[in-house]
PDB file of N, CA and C in Angstrom:
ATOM      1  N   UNK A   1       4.764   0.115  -6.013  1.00  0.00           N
ATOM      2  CA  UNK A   1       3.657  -0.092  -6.929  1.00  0.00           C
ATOM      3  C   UNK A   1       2.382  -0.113  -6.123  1.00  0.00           C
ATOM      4  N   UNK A   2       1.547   0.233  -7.127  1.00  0.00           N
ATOM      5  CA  UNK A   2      -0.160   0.423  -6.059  1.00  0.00           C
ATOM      6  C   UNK A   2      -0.732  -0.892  -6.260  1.00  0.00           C
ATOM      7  N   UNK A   3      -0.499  -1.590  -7.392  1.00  0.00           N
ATOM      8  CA  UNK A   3      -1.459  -2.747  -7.833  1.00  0.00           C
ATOM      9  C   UNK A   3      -0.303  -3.792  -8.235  1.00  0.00           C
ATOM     10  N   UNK A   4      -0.943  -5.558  -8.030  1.00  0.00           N
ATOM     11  CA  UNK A   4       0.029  -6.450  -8.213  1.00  0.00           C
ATOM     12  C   UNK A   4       0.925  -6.019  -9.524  1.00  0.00           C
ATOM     13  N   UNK A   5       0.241  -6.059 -10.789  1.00  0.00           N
ATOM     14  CA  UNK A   5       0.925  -5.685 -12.083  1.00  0.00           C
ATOM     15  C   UNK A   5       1.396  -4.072 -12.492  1.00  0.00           C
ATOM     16  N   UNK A   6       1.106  -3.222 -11.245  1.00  0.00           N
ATOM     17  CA  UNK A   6       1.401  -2.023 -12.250  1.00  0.00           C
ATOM     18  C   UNK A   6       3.001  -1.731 -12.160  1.00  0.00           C
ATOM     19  N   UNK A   7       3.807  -2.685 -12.018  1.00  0.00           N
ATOM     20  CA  UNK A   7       5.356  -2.627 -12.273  1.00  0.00           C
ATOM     21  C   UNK A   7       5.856  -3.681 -13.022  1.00  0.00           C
ATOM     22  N   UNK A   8       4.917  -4.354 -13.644  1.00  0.00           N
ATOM     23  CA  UNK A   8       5.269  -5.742 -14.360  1.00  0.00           C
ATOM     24  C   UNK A   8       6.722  -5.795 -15.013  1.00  0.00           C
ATOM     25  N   UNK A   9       6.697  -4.281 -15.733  1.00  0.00           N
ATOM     26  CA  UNK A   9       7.853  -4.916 -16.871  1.00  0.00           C
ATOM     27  C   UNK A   9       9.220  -4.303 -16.112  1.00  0.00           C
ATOM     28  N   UNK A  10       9.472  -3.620 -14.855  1.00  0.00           N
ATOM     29  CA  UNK A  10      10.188  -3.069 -13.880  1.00  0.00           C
ATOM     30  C   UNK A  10      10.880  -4.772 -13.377  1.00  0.00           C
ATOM     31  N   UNK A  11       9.998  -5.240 -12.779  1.00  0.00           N
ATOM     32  CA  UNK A  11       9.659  -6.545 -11.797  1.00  0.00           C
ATOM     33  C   UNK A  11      10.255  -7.718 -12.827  1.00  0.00           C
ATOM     34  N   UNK A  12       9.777  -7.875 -14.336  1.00  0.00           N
ATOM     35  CA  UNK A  12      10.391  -8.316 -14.838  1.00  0.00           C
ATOM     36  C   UNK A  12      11.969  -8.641 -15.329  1.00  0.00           C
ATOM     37  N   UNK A  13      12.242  -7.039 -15.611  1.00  0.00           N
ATOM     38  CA  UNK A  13      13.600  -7.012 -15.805  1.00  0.00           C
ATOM     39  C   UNK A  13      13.936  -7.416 -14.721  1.00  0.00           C
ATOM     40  N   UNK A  14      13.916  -6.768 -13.464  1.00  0.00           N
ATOM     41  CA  UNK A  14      15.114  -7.394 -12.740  1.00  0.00           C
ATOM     42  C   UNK A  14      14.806  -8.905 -12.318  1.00  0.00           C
ATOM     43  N   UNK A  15      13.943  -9.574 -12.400  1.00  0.00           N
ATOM     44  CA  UNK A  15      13.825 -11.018 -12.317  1.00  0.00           C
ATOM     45  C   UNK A  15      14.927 -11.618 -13.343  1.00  0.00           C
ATOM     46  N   UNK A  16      14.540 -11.087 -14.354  1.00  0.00           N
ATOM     47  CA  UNK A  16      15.336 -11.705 -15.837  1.00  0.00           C
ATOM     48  C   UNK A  16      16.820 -11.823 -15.564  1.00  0.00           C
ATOM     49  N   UNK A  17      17.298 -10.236 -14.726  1.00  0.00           N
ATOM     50  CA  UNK A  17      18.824 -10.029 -14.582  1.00  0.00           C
ATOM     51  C   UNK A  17      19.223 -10.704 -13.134  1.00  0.00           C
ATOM     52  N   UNK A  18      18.061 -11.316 -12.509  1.00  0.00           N
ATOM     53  CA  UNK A  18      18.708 -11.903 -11.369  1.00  0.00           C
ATOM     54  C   UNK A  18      19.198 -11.014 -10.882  1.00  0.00           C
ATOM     55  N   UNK A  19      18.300  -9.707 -10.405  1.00  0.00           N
ATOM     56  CA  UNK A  19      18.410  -8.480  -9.404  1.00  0.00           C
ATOM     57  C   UNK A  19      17.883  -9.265  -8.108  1.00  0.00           C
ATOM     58  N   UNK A  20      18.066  -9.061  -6.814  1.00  0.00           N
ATOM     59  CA  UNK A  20      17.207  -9.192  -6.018  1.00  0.00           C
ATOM     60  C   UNK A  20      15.975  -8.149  -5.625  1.00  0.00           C
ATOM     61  N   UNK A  21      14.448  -8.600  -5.914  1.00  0.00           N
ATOM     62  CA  UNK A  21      13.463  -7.642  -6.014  1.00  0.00           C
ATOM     63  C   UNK A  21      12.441  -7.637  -4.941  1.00  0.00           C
ATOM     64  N   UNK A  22      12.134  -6.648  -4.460  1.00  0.00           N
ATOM     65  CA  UNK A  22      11.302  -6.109  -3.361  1.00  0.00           C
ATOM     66  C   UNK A  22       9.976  -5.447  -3.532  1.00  0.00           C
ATOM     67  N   UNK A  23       8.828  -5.820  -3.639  1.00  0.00           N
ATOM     68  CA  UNK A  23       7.459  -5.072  -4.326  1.00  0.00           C
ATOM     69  C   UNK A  23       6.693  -4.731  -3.245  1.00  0.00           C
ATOM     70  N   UNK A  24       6.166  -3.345  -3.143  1.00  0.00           N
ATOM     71  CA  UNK A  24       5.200  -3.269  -2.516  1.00  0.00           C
ATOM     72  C   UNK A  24       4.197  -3.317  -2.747  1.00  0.00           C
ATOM     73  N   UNK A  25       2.925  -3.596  -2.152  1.00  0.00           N
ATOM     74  CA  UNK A  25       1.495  -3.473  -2.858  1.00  0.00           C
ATOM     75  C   UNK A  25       0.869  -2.858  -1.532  1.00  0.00           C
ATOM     76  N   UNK A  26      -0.161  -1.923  -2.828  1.00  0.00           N
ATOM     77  CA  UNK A  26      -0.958  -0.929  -1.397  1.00  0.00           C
ATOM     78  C   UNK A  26      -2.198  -1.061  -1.927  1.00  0.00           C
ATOM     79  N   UNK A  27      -2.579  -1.882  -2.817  1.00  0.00           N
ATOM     80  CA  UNK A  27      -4.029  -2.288  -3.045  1.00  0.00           C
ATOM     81  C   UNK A  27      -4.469  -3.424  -4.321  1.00  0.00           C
ATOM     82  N   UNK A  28      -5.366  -3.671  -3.634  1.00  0.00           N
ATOM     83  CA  UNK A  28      -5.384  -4.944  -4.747  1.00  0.00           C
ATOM     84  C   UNK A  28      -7.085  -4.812  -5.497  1.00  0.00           C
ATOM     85  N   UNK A  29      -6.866  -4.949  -6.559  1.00  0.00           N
ATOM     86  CA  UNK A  29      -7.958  -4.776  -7.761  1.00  0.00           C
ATOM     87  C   UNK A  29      -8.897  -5.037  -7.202  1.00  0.00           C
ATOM     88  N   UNK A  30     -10.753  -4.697  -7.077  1.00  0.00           N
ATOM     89  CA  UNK A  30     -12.225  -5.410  -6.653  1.00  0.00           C
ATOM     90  C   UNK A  30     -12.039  -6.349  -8.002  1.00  0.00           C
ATOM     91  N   UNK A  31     -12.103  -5.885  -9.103  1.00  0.00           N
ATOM     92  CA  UNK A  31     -12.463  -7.124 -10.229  1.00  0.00           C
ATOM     93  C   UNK A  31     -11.030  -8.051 -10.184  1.00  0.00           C
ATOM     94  N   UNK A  32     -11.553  -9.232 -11.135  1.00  0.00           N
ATOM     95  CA  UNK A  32     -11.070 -10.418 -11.160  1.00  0.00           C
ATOM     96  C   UNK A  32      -9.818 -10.135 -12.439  1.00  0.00           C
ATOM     97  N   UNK A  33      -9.032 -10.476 -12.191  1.00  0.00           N
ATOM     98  CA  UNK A  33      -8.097 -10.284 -13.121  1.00  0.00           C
ATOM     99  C   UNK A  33      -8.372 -11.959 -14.016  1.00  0.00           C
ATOM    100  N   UNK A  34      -7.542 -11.030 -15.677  1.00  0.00           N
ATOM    101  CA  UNK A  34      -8.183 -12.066 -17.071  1.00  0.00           C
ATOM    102  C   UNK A  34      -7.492 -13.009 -16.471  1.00  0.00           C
ATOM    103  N   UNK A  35      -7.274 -14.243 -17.468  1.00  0.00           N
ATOM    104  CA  UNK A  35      -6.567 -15.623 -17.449  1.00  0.00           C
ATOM    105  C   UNK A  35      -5.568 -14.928 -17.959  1.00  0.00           C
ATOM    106  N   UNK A  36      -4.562 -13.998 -18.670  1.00  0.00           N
ATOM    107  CA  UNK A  36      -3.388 -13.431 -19.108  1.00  0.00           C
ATOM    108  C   UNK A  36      -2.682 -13.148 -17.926  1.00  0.00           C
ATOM    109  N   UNK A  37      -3.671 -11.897 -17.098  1.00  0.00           N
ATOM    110  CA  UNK A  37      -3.013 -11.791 -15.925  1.00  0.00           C
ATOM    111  C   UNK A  37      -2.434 -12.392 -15.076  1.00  0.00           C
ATOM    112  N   UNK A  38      -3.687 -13.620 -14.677  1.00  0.00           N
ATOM    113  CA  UNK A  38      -3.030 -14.560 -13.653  1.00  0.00           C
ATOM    114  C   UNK A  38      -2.239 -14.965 -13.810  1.00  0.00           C
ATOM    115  N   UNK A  39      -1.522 -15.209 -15.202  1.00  0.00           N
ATOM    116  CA  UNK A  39      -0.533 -16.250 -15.477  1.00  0.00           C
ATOM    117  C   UNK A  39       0.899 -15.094 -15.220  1.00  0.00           C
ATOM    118  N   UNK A  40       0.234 -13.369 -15.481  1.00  0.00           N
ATOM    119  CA  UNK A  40       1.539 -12.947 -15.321  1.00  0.00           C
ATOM    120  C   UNK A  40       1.726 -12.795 -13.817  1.00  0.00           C
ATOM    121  N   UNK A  41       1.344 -12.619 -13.249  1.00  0.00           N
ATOM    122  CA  UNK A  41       1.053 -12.364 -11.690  1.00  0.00           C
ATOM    123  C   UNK A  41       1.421 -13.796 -11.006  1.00  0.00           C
ATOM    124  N   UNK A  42       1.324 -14.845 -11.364  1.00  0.00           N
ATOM    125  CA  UNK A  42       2.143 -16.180 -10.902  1.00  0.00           C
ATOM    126  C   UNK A  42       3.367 -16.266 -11.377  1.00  0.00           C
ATOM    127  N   UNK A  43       3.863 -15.765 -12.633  1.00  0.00           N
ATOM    128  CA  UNK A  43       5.009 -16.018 -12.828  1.00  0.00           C
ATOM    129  C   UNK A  43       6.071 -14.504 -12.437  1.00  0.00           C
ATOM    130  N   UNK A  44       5.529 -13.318 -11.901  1.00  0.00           N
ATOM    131  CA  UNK A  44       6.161 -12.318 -11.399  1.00  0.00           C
ATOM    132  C   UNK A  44       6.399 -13.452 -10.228  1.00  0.00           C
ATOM    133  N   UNK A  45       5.184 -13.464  -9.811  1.00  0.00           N
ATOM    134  CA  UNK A  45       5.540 -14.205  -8.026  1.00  0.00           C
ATOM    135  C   UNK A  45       6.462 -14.766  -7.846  1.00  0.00           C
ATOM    136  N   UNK A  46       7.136 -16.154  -8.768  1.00  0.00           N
ATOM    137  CA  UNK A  46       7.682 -17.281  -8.769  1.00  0.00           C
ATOM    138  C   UNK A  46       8.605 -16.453  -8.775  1.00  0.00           C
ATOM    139  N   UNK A  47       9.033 -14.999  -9.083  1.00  0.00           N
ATOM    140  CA  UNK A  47      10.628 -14.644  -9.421  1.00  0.00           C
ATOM    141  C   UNK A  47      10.958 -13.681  -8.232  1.00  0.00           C
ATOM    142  N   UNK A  48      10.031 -12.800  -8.065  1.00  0.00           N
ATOM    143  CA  UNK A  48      10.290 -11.809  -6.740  1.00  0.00           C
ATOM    144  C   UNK A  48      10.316 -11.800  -5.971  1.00  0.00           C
ATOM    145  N   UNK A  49      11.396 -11.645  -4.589  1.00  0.00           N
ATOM    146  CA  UNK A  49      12.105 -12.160  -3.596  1.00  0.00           C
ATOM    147  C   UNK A  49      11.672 -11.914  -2.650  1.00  0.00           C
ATOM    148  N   UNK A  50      10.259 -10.491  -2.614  1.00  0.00           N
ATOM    149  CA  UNK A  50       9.809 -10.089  -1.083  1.00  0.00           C
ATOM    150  C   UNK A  50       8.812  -8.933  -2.294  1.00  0.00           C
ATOM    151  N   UNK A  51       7.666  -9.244  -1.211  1.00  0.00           N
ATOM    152  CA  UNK A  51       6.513  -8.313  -1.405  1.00  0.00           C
ATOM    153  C   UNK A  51       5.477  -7.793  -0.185  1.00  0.00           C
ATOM    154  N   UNK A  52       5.992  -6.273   0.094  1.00  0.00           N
ATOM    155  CA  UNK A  52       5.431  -5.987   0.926  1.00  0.00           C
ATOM    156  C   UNK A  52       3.767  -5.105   1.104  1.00  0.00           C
ATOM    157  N   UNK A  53       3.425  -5.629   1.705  1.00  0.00           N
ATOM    158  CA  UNK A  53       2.094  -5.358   1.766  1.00  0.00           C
ATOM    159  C   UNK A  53       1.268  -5.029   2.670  1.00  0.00           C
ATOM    160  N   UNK A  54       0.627  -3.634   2.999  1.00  0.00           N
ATOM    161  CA  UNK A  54       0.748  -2.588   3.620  1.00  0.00           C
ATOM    162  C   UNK A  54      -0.571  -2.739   4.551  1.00  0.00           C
ATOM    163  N   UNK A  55      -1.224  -3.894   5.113  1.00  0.00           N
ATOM    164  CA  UNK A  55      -1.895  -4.196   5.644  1.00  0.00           C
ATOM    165  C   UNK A  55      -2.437  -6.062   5.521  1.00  0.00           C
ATOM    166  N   UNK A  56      -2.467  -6.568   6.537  1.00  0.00           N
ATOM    167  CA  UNK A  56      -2.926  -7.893   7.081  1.00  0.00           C
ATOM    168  C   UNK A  56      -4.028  -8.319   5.658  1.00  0.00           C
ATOM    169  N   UNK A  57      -5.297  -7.130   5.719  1.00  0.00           N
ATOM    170  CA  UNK A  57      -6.217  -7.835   4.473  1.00  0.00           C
ATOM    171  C   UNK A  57      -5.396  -7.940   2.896  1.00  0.00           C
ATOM    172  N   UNK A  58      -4.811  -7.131   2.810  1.00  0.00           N
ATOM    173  CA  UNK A  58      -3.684  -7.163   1.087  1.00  0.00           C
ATOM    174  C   UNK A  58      -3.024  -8.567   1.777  1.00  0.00           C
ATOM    175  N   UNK A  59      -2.576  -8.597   2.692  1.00  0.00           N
ATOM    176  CA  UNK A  59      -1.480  -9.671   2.630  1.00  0.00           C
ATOM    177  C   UNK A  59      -2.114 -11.251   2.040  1.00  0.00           C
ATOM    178  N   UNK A  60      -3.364 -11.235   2.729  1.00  0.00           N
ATOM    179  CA  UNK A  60      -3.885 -12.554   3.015  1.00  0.00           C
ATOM    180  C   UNK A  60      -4.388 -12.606   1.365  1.00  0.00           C
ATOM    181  N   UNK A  61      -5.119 -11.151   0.796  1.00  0.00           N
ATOM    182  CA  UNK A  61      -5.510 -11.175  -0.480  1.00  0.00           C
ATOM    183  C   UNK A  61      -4.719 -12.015  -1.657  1.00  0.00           C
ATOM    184  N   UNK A  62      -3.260 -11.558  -1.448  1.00  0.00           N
ATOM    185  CA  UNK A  62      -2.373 -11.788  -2.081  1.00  0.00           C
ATOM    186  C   UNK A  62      -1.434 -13.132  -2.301  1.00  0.00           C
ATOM    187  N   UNK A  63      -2.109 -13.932  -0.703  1.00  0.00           N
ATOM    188  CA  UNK A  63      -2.013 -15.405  -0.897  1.00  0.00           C
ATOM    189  C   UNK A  63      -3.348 -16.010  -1.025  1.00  0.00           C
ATOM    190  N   UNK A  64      -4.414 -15.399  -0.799  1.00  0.00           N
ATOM    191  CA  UNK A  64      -5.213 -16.731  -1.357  1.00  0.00           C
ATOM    192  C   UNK A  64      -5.914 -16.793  -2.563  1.00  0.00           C
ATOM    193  N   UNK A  65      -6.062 -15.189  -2.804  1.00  0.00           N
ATOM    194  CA  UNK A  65      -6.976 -14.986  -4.140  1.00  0.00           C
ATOM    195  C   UNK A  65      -5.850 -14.740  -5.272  1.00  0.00           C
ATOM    196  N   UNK A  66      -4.366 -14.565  -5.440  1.00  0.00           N
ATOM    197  CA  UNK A  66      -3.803 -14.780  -6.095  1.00  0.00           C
ATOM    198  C   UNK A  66      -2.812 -16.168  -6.435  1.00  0.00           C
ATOM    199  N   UNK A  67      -2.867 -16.630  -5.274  1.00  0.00           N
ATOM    200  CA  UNK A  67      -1.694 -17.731  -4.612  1.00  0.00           C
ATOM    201  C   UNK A  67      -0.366 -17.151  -4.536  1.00  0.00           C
ATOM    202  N   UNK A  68      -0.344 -16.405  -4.525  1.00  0.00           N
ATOM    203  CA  UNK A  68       1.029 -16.361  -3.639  1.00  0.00           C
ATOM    204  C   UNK A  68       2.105 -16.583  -2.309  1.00  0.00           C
ATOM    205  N   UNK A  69       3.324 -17.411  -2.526  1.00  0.00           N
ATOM    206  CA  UNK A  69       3.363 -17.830  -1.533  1.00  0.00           C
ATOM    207  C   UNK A  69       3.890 -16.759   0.109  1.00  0.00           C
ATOM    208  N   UNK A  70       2.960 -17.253   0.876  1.00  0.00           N
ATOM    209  CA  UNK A  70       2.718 -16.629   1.553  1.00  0.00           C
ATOM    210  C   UNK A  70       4.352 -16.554   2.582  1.00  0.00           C
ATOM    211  N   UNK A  71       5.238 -17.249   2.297  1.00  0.00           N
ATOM    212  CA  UNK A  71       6.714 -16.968   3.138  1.00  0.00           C
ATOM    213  C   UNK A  71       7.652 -15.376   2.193  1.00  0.00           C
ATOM    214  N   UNK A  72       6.303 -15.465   1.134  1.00  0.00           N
ATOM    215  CA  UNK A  72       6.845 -14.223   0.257  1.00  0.00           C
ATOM    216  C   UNK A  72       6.946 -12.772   0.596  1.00  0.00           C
ATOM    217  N   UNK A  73       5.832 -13.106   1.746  1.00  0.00           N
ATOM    218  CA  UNK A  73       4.986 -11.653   1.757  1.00  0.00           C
ATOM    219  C   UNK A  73       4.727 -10.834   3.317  1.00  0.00           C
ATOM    220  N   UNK A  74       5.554  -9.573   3.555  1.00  0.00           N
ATOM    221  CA  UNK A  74       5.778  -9.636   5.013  1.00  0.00           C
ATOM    222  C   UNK A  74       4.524  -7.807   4.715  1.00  0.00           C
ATOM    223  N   UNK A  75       4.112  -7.915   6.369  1.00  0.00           N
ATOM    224  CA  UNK A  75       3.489  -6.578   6.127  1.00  0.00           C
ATOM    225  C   UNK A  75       4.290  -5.946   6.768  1.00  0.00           C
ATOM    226  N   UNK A  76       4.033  -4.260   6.918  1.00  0.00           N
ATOM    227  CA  UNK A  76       4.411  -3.125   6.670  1.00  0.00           C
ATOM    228  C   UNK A  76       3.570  -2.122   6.933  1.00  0.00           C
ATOM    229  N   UNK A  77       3.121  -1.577   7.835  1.00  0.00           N
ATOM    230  CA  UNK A  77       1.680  -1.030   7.777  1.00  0.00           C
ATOM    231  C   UNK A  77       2.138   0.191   7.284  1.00  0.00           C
ATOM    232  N   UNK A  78       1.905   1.174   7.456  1.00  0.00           N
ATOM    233  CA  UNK A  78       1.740   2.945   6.698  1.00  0.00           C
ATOM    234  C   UNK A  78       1.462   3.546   8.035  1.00  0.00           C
ATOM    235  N   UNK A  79       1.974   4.312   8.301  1.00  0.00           N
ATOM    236  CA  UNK A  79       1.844   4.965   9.936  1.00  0.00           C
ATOM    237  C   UNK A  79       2.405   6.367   9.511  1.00  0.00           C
ATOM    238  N   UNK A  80       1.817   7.338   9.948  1.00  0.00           N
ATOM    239  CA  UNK A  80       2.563   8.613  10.350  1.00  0.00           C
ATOM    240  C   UNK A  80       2.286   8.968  11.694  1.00  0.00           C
ATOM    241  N   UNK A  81       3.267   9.311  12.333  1.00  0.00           N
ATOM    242  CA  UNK A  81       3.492  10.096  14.012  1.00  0.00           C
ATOM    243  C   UNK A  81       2.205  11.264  13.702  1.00  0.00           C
ATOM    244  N   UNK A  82       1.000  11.224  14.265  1.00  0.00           N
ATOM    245  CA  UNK A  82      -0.247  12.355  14.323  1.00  0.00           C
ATOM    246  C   UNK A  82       0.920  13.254  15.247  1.00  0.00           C
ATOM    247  N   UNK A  83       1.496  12.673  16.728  1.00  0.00           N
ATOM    248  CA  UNK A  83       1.569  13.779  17.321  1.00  0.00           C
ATOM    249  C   UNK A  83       2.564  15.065  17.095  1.00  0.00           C
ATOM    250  N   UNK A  84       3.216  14.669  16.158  1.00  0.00           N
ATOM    251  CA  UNK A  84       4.123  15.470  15.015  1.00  0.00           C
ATOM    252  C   UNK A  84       3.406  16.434  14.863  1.00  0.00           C
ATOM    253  N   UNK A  85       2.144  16.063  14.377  1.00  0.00           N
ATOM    254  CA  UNK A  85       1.350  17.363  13.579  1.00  0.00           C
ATOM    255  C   UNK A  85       0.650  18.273  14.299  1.00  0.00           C
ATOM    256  N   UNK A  86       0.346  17.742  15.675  1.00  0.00           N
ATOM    257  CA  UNK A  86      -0.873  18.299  16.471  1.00  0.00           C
ATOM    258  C   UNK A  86      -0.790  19.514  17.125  1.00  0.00           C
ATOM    259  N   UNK A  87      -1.562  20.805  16.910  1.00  0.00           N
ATOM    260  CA  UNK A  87      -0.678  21.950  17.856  1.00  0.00           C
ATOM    261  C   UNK A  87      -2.063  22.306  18.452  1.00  0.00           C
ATOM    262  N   UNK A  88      -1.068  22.747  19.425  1.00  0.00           N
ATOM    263  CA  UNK A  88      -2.216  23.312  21.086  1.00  0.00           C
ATOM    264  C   UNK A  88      -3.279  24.174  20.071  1.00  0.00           C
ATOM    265  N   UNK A  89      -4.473  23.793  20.662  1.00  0.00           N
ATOM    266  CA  UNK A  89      -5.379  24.698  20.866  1.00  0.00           C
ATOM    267  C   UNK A  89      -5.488  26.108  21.469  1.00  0.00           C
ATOM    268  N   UNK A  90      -5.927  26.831  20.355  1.00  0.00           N
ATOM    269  CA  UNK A  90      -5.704  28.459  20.865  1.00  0.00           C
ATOM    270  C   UNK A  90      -6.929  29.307  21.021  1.00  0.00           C
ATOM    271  N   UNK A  91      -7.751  28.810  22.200  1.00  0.00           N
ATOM    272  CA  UNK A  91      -8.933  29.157  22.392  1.00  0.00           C
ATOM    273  C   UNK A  91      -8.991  30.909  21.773  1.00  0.00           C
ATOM    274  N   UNK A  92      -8.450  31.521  21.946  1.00  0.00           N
ATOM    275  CA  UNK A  92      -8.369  33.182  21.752  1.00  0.00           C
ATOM    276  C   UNK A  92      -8.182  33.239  20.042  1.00  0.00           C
ATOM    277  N   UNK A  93      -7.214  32.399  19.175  1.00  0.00           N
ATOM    278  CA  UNK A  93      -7.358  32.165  17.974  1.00  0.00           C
ATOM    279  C   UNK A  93      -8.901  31.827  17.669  1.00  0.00           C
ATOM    280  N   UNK A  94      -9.262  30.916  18.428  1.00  0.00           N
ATOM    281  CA  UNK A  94     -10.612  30.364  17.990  1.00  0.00           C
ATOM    282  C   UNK A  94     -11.843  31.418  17.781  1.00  0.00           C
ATOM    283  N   UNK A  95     -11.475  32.017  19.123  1.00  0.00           N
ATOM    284  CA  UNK A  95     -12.574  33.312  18.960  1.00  0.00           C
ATOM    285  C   UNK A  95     -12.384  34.873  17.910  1.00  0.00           C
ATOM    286  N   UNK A  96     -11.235  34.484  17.657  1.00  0.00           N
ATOM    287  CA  UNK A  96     -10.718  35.727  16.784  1.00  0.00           C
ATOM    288  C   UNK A  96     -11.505  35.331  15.290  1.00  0.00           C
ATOM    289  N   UNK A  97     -11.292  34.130  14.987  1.00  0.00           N
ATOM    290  CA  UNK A  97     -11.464  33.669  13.844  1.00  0.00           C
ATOM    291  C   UNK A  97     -12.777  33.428  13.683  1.00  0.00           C
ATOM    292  N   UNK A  98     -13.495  32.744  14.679  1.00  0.00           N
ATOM    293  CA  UNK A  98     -15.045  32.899  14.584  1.00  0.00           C
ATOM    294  C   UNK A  98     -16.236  33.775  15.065  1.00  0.00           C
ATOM    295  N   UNK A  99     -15.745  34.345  15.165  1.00  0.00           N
ATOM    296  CA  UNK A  99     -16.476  35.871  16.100  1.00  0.00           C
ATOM    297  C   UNK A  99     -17.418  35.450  16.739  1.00  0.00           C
ATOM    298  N   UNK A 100     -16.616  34.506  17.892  1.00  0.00           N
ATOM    299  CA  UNK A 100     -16.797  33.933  19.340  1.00  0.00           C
ATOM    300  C   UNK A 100     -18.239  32.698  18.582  1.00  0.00           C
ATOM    301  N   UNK A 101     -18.379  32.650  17.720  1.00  0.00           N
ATOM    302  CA  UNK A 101     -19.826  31.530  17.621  1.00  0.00           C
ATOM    303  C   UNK A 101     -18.633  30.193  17.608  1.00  0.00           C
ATOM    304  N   UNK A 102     -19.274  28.647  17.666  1.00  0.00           N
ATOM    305  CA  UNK A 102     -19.276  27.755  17.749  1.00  0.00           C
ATOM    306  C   UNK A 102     -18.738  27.300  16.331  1.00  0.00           C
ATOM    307  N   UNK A 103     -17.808  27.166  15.639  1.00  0.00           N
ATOM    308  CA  UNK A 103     -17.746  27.121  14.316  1.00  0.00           C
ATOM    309  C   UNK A 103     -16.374  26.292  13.828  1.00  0.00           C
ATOM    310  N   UNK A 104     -16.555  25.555  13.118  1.00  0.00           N
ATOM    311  CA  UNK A 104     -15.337  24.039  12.938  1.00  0.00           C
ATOM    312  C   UNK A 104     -14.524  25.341  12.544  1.00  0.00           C
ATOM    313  N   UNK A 105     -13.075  24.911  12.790  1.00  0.00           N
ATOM    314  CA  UNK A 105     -12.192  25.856  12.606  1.00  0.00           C
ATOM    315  C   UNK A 105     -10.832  24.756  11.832  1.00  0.00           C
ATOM    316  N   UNK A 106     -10.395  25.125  10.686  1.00  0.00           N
ATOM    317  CA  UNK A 106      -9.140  24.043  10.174  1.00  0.00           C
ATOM    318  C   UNK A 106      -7.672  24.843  10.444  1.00  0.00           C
ATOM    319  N   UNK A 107      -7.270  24.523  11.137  1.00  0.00           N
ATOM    320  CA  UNK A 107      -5.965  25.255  11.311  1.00  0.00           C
ATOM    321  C   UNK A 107      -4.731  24.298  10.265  1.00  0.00           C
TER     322      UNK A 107
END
């Protein structure tokens, strides 16, 4: 899930069925969530067994401006291997493609 509630009724069921449940969060709302929310967002909390959260500022967000308890909530950062992607520079490509001028090139 991207946001505390956008799996509510997912998160719910398996609370209800006594699934064991795992949430991720990869961002948390600028505005203030209603008095409805909070109350659903404390009582998801009280039921879901681990919520991971994909950077240090979500984490801390998620215990102090929501209360959640914080033995709830482990991070996880988001990483991809760059050097996977990276291929040699092909100066002779470069000049083929820009007819030798100075020119950002996206390979």
């Amino acid at each position: 899930m991207s946001a505390p509630l956008a799996a509510k009724w997912g998160l719910s069921a398996a609370v209800l069925a006594r699934i064991p449940t795992v949430a991720t969060v990869q961002l948390v709302p600028s505005f203030e969530p209603d008095r409805a929310a909070r109350l659903q967002l404390r009582v998801l909390a009280a039921g879901v067994d681990r919520y991971i959260a994909v950077s240090e500022d979500i984490a801390r967000e998620l215990s102090t401006r929501f209360r959640w308890p914080a033995r709830k909530i482990e991070v996880v950062h988001n990483a991809v291997d760059v050097e996977r992607f990276q291929r040699r520079r092909s100066d002779g490509l470069r000049a083929e493609l820009s007819g030798g001028r100075d020119l950002p090139i996206v390979q």
